[in-house]
PDB file of N, CA and C in Angstrom:
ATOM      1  N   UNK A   1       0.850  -1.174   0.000  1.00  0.00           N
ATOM      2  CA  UNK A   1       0.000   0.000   0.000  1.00  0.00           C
ATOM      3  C   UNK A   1       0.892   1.232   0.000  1.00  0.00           C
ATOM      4  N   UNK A   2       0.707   2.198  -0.815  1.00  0.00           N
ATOM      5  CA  UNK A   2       1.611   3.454  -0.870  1.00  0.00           C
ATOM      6  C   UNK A   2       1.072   4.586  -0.025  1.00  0.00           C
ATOM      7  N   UNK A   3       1.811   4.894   0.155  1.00  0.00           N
ATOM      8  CA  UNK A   3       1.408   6.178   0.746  1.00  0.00           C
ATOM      9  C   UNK A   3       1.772   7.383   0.225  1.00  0.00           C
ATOM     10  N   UNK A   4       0.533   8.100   0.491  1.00  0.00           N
ATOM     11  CA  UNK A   4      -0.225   9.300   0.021  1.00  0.00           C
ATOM     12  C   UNK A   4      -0.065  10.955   0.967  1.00  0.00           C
ATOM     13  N   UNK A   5       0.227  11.939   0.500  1.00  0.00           N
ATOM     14  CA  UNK A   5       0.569  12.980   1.280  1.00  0.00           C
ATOM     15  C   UNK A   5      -0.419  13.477   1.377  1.00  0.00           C
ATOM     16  N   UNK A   6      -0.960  14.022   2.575  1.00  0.00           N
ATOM     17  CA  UNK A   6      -1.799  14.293   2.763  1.00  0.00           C
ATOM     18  C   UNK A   6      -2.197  15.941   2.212  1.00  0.00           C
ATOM     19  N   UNK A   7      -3.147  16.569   1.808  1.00  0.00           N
ATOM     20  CA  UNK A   7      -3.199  17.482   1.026  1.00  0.00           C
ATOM     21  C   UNK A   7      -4.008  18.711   2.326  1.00  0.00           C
ATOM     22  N   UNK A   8      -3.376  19.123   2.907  1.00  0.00           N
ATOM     23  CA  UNK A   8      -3.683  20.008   3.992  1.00  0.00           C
ATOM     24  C   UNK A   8      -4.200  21.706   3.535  1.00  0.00           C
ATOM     25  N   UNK A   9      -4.501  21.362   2.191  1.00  0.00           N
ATOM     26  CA  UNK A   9      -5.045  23.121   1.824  1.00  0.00           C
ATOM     27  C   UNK A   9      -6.624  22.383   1.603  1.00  0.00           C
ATOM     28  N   UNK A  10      -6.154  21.347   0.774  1.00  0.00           N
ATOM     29  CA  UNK A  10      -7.766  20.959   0.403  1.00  0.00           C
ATOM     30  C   UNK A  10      -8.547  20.363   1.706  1.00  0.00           C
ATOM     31  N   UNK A  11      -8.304  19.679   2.250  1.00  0.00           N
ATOM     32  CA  UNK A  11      -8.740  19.599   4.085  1.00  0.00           C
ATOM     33  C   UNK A  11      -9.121  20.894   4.374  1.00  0.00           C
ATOM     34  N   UNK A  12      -8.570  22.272   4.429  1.00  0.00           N
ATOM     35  CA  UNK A  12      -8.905  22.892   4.829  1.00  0.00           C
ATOM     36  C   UNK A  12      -9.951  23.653   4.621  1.00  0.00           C
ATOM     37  N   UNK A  13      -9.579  24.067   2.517  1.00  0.00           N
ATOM     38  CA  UNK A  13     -10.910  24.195   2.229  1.00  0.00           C
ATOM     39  C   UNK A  13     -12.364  23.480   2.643  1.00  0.00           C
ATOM     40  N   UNK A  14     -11.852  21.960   2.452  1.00  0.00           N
ATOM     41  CA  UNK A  14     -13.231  21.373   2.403  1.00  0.00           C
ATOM     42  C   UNK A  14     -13.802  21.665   3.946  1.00  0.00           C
ATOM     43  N   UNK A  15     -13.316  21.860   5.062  1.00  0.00           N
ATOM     44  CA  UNK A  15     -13.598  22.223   6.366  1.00  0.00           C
ATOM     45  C   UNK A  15     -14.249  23.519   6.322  1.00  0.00           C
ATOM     46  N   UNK A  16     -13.456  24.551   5.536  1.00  0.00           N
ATOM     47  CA  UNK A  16     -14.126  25.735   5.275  1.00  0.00           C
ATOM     48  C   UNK A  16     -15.350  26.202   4.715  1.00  0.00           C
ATOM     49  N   UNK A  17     -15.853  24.559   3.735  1.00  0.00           N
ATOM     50  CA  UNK A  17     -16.720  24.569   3.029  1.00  0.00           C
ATOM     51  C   UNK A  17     -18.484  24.083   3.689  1.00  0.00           C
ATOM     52  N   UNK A  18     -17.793  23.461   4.908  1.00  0.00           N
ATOM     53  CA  UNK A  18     -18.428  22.620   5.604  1.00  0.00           C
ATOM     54  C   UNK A  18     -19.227  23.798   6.716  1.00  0.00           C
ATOM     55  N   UNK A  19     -18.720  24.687   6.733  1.00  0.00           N
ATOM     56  CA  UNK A  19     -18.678  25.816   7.759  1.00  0.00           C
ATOM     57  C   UNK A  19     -17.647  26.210   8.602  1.00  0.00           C
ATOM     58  N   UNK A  20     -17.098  25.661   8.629  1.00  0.00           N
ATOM     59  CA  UNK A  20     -15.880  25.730  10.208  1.00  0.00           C
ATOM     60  C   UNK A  20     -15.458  27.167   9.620  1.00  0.00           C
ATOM     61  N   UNK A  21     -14.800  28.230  10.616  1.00  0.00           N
ATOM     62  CA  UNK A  21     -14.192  28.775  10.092  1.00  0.00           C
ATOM     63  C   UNK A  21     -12.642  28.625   9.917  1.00  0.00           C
ATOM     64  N   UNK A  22     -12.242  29.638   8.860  1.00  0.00           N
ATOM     65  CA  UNK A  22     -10.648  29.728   8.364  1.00  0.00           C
ATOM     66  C   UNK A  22     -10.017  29.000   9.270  1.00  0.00           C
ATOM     67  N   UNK A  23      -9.789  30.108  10.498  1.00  0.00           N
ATOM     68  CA  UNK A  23      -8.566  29.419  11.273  1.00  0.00           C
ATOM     69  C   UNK A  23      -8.593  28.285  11.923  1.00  0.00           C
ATOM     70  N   UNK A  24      -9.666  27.716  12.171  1.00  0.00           N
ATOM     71  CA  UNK A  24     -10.018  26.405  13.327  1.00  0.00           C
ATOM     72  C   UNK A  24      -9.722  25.115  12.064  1.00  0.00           C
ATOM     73  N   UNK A  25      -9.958  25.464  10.401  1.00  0.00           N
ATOM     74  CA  UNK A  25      -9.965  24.555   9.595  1.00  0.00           C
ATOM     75  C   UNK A  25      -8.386  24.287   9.444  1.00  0.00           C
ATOM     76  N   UNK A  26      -7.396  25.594   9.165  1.00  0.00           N
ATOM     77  CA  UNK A  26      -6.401  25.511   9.392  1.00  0.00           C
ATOM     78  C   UNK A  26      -5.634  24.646  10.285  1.00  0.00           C
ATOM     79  N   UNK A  27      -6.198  24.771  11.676  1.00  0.00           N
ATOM     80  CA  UNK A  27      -5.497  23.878  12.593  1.00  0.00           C
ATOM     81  C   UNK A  27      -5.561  22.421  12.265  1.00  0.00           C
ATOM     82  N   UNK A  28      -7.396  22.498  12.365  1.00  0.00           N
ATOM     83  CA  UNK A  28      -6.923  20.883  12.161  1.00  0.00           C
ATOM     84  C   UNK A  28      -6.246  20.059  10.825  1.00  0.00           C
ATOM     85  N   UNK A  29      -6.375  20.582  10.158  1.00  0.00           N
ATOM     86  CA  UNK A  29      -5.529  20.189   8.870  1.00  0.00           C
ATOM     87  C   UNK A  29      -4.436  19.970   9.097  1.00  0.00           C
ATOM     88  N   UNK A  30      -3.961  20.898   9.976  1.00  0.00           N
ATOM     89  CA  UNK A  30      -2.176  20.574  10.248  1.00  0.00           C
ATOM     90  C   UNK A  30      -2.007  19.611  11.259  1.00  0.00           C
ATOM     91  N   UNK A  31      -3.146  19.409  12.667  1.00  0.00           N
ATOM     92  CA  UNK A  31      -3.546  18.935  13.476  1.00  0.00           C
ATOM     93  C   UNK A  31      -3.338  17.260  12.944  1.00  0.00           C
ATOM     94  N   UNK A  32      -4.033  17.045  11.813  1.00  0.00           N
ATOM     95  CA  UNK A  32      -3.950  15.882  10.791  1.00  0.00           C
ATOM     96  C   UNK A  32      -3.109  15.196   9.847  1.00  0.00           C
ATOM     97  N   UNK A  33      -1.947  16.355   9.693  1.00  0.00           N
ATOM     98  CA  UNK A  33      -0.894  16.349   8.956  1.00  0.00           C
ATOM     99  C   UNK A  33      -0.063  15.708   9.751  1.00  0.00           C
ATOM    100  N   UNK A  34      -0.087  16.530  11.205  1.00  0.00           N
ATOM    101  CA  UNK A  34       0.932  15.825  11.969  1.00  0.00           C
ATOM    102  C   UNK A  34       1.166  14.410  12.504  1.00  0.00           C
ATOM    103  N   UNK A  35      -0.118  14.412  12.492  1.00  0.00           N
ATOM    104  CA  UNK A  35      -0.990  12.988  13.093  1.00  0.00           C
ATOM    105  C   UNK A  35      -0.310  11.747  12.129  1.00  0.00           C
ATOM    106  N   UNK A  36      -0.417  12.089  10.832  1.00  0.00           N
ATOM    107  CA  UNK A  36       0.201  11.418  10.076  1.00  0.00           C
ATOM    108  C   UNK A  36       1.629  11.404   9.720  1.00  0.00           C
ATOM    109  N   UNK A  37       2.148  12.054   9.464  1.00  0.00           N
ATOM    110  CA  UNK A  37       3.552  12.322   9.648  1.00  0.00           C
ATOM    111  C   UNK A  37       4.270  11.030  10.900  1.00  0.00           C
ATOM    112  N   UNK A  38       3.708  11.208  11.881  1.00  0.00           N
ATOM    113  CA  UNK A  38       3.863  10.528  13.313  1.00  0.00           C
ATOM    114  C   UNK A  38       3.553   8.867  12.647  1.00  0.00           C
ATOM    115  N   UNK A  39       2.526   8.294  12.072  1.00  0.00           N
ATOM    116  CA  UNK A  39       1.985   7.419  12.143  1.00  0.00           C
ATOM    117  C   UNK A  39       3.423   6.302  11.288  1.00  0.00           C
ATOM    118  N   UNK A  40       3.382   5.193  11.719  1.00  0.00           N
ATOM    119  CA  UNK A  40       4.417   3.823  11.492  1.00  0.00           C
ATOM    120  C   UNK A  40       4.151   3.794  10.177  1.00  0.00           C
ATOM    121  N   UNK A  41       4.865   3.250   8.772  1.00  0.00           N
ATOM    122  CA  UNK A  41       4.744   2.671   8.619  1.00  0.00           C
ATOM    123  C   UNK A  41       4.764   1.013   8.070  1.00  0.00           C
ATOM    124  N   UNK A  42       4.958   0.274   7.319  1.00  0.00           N
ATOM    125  CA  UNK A  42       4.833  -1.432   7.529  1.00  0.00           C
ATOM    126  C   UNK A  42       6.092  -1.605   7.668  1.00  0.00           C
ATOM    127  N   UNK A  43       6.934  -0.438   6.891  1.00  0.00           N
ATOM    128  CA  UNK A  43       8.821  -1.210   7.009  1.00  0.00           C
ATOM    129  C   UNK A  43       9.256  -0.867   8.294  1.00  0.00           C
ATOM    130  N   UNK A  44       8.513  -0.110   8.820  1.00  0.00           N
ATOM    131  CA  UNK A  44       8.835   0.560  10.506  1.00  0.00           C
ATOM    132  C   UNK A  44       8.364  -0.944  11.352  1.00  0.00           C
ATOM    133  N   UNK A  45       7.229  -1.418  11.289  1.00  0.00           N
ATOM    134  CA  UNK A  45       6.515  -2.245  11.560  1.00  0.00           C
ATOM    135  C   UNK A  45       7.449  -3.681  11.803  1.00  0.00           C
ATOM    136  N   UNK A  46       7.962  -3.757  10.588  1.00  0.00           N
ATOM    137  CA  UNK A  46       8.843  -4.983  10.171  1.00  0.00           C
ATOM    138  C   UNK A  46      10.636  -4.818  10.288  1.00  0.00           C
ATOM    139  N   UNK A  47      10.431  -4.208  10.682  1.00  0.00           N
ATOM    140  CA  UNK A  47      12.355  -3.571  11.483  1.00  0.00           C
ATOM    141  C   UNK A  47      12.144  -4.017  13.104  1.00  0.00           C
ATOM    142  N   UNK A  48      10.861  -2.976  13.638  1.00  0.00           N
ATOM    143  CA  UNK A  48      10.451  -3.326  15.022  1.00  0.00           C
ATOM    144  C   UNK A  48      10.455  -5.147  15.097  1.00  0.00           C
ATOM    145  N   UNK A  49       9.939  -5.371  14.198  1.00  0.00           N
ATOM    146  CA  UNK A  49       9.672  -6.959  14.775  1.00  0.00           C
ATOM    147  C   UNK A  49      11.245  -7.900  14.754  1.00  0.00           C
ATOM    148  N   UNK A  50      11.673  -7.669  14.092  1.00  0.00           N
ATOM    149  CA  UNK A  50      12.910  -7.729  13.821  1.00  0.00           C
ATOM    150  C   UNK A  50      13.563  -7.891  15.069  1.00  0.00           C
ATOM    151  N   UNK A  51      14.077  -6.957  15.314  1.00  0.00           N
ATOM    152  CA  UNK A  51      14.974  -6.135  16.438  1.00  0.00           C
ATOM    153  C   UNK A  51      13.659  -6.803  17.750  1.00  0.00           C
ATOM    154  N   UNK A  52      12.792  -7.330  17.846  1.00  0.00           N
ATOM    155  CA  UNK A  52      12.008  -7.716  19.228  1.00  0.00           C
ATOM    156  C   UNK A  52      12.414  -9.186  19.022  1.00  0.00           C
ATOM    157  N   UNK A  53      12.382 -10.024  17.764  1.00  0.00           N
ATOM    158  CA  UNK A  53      12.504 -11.762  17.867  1.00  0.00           C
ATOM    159  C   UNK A  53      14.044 -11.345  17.946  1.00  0.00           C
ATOM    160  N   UNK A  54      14.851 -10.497  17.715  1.00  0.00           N
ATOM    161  CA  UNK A  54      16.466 -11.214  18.219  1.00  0.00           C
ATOM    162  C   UNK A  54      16.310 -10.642  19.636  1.00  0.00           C
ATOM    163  N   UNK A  55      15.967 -10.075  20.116  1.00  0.00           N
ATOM    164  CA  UNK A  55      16.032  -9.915  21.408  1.00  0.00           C
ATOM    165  C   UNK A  55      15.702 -11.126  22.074  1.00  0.00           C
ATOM    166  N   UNK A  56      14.464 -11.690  21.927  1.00  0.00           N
ATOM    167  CA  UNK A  56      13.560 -13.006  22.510  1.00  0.00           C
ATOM    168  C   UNK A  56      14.739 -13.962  22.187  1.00  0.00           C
ATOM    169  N   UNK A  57      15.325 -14.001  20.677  1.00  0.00           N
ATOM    170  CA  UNK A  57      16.466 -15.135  20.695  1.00  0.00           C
ATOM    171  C   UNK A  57      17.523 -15.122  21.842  1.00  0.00           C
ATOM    172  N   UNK A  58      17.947 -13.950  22.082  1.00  0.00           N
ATOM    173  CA  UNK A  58      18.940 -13.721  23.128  1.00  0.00           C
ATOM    174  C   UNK A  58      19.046 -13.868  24.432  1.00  0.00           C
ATOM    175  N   UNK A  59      17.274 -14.131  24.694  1.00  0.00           N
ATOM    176  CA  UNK A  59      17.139 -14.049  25.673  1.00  0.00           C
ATOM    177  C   UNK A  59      17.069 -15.338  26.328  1.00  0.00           C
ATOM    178  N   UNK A  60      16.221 -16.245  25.243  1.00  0.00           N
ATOM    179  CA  UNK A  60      16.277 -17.245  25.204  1.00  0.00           C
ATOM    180  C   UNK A  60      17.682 -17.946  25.361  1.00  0.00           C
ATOM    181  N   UNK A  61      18.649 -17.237  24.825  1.00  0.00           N
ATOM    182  CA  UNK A  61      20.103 -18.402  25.406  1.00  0.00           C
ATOM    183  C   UNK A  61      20.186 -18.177  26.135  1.00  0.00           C
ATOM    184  N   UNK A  62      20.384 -16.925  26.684  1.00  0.00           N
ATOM    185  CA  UNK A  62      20.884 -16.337  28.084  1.00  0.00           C
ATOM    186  C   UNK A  62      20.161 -17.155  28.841  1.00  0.00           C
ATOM    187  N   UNK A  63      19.046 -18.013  29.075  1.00  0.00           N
ATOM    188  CA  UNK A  63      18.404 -18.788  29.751  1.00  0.00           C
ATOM    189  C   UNK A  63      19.065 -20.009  30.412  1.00  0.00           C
ATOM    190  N   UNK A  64      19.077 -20.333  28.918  1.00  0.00           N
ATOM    191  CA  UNK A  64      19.412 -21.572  28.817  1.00  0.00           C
ATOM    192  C   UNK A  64      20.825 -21.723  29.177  1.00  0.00           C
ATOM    193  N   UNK A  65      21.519 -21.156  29.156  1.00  0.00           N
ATOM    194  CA  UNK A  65      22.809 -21.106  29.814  1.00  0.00           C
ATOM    195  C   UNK A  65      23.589 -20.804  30.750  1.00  0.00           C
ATOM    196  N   UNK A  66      22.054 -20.078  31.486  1.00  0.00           N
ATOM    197  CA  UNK A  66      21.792 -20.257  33.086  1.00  0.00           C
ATOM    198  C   UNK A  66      21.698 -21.173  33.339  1.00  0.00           C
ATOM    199  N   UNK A  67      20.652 -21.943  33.286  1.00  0.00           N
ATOM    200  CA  UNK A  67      19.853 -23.155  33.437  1.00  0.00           C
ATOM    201  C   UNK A  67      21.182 -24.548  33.565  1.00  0.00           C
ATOM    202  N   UNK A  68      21.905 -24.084  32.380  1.00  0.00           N
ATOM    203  CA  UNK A  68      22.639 -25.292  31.916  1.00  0.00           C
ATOM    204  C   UNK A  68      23.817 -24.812  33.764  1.00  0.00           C
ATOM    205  N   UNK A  69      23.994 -23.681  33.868  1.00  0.00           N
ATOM    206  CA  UNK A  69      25.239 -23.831  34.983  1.00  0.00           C
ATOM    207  C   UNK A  69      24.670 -23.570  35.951  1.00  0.00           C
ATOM    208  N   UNK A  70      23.249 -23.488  36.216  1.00  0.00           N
ATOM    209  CA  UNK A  70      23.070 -24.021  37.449  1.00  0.00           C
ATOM    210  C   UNK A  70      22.898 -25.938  38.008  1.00  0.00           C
ATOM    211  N   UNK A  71      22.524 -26.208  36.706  1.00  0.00           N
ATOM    212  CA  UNK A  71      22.815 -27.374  37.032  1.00  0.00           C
ATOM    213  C   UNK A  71      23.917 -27.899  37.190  1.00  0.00           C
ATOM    214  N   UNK A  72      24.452 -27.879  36.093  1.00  0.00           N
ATOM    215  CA  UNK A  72      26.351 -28.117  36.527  1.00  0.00           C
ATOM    216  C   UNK A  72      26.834 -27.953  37.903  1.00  0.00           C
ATOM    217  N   UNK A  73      25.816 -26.714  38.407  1.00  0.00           N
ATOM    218  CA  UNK A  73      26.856 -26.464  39.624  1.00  0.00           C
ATOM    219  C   UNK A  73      25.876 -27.416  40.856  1.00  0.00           C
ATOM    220  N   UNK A  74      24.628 -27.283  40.820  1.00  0.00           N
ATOM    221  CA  UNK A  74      23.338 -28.401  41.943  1.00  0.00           C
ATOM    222  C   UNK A  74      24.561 -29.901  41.721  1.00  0.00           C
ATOM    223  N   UNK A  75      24.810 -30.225  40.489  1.00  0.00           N
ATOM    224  CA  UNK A  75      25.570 -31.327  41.056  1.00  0.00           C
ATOM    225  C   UNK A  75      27.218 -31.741  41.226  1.00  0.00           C
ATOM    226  N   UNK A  76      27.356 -30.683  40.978  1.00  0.00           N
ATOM    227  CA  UNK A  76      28.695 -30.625  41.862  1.00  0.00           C
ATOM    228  C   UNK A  76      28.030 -30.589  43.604  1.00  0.00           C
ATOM    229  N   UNK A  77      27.653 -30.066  43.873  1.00  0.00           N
ATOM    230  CA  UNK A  77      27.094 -29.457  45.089  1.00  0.00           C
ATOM    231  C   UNK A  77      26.491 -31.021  45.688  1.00  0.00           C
ATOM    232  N   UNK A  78      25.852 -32.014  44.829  1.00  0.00           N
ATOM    233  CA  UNK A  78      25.398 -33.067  45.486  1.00  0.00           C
ATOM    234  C   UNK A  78      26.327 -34.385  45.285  1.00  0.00           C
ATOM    235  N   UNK A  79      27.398 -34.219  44.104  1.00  0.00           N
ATOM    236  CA  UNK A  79      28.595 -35.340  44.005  1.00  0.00           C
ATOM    237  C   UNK A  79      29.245 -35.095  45.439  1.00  0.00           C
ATOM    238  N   UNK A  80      29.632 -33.379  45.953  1.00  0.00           N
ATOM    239  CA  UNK A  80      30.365 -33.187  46.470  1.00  0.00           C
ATOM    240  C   UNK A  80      29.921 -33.828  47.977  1.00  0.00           C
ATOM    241  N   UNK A  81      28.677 -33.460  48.495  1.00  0.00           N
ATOM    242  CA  UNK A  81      27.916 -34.166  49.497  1.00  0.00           C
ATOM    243  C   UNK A  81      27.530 -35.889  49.877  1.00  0.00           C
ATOM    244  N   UNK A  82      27.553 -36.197  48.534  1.00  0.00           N
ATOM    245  CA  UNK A  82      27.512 -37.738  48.610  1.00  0.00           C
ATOM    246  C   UNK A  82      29.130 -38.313  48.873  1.00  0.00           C
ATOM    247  N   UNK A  83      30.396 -37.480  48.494  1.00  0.00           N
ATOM    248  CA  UNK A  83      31.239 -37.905  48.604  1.00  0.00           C
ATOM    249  C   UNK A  83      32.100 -37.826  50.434  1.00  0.00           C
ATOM    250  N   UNK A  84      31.262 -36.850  50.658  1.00  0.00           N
ATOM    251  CA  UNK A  84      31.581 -36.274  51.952  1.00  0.00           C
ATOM    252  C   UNK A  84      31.058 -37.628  53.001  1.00  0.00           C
ATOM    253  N   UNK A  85      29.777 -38.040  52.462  1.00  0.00           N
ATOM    254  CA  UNK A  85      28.739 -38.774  53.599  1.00  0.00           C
ATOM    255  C   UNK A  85      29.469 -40.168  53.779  1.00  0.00           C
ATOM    256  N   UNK A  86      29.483 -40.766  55.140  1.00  0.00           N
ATOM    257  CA  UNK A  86      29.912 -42.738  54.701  1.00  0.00           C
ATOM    258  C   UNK A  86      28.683 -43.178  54.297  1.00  0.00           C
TER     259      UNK A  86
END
Protein backbone atom coordinates (compact mmCIF):
# COMPACT_ATOMS: atom_id res chain seq x y z
CA UNK A 1 0.00 0.00 0.00
CA UNK A 2 1.61 3.45 -0.87
CA UNK A 3 1.41 6.18 0.75
CA UNK A 4 -0.22 9.30 0.02
CA UNK A 5 0.57 12.98 1.28
CA UNK A 6 -1.80 14.29 2.76
CA UNK A 7 -3.20 17.48 1.03
CA UNK A 8 -3.68 20.01 3.99
CA UNK A 9 -5.05 23.12 1.82
CA UNK A 10 -7.77 20.96 0.40
CA UNK A 11 -8.74 19.60 4.08
CA UNK A 12 -8.91 22.89 4.83
CA UNK A 13 -10.91 24.20 2.23
CA UNK A 14 -13.23 21.37 2.40
CA UNK A 15 -13.60 22.22 6.37
CA UNK A 16 -14.13 25.73 5.27
CA UNK A 17 -16.72 24.57 3.03
CA UNK A 18 -18.43 22.62 5.60
CA UNK A 19 -18.68 25.82 7.76
CA UNK A 20 -15.88 25.73 10.21
CA UNK A 21 -14.19 28.77 10.09
CA UNK A 22 -10.65 29.73 8.36
CA UNK A 23 -8.57 29.42 11.27
CA UNK A 24 -10.02 26.41 13.33
CA UNK A 25 -9.97 24.55 9.59
CA UNK A 26 -6.40 25.51 9.39
CA UNK A 27 -5.50 23.88 12.59
CA UNK A 28 -6.92 20.88 12.16
CA UNK A 29 -5.53 20.19 8.87
CA UNK A 30 -2.18 20.57 10.25
CA UNK A 31 -3.55 18.94 13.48
CA UNK A 32 -3.95 15.88 10.79
CA UNK A 33 -0.89 16.35 8.96
CA UNK A 34 0.93 15.82 11.97
CA UNK A 35 -0.99 12.99 13.09
CA UNK A 36 0.20 11.42 10.08
CA UNK A 37 3.55 12.32 9.65
CA UNK A 38 3.86 10.53 13.31
CA UNK A 39 1.99 7.42 12.14
CA UNK A 40 4.42 3.82 11.49
CA UNK A 41 4.74 2.67 8.62
CA UNK A 42 4.83 -1.43 7.53
CA UNK A 43 8.82 -1.21 7.01
CA UNK A 44 8.83 0.56 10.51
CA UNK A 45 6.52 -2.25 11.56
CA UNK A 46 8.84 -4.98 10.17
CA UNK A 47 12.36 -3.57 11.48
CA UNK A 48 10.45 -3.33 15.02
CA UNK A 49 9.67 -6.96 14.78
CA UNK A 50 12.91 -7.73 13.82
CA UNK A 51 14.97 -6.14 16.44
CA UNK A 52 12.01 -7.72 19.23
CA UNK A 53 12.50 -11.76 17.87
CA UNK A 54 16.47 -11.21 18.22
CA UNK A 55 16.03 -9.92 21.41
CA UNK A 56 13.56 -13.01 22.51
CA UNK A 57 16.47 -15.13 20.70
CA UNK A 58 18.94 -13.72 23.13
CA UNK A 59 17.14 -14.05 25.67
CA UNK A 60 16.28 -17.24 25.20
CA UNK A 61 20.10 -18.40 25.41
CA UNK A 62 20.88 -16.34 28.08
CA UNK A 63 18.40 -18.79 29.75
CA UNK A 64 19.41 -21.57 28.82
CA UNK A 65 22.81 -21.11 29.81
CA UNK A 66 21.79 -20.26 33.09
CA UNK A 67 19.85 -23.16 33.44
CA UNK A 68 22.64 -25.29 31.92
CA UNK A 69 25.24 -23.83 34.98
CA UNK A 70 23.07 -24.02 37.45
CA UNK A 71 22.81 -27.37 37.03
CA UNK A 72 26.35 -28.12 36.53
CA UNK A 73 26.86 -26.46 39.62
CA UNK A 74 23.34 -28.40 41.94
CA UNK A 75 25.57 -31.33 41.06
CA UNK A 76 28.70 -30.63 41.86
CA UNK A 77 27.09 -29.46 45.09
CA UNK A 78 25.40 -33.07 45.49
CA UNK A 79 28.59 -35.34 44.01
CA UNK A 80 30.37 -33.19 46.47
CA UNK A 81 27.92 -34.17 49.50
CA UNK A 82 27.51 -37.74 48.61
CA UNK A 83 31.24 -37.90 48.60
CA UNK A 84 31.58 -36.27 51.95
CA UNK A 85 28.74 -38.77 53.60
CA UNK A 86 29.91 -42.74 54.70
Amino acid sequence: MAATAFDTLKTADDLKAAGIEEPHARAIASAIAARDAQASTKSDLEALEARIAERIADAKFTMLATMVGVVIAANGVLFALLKLTP
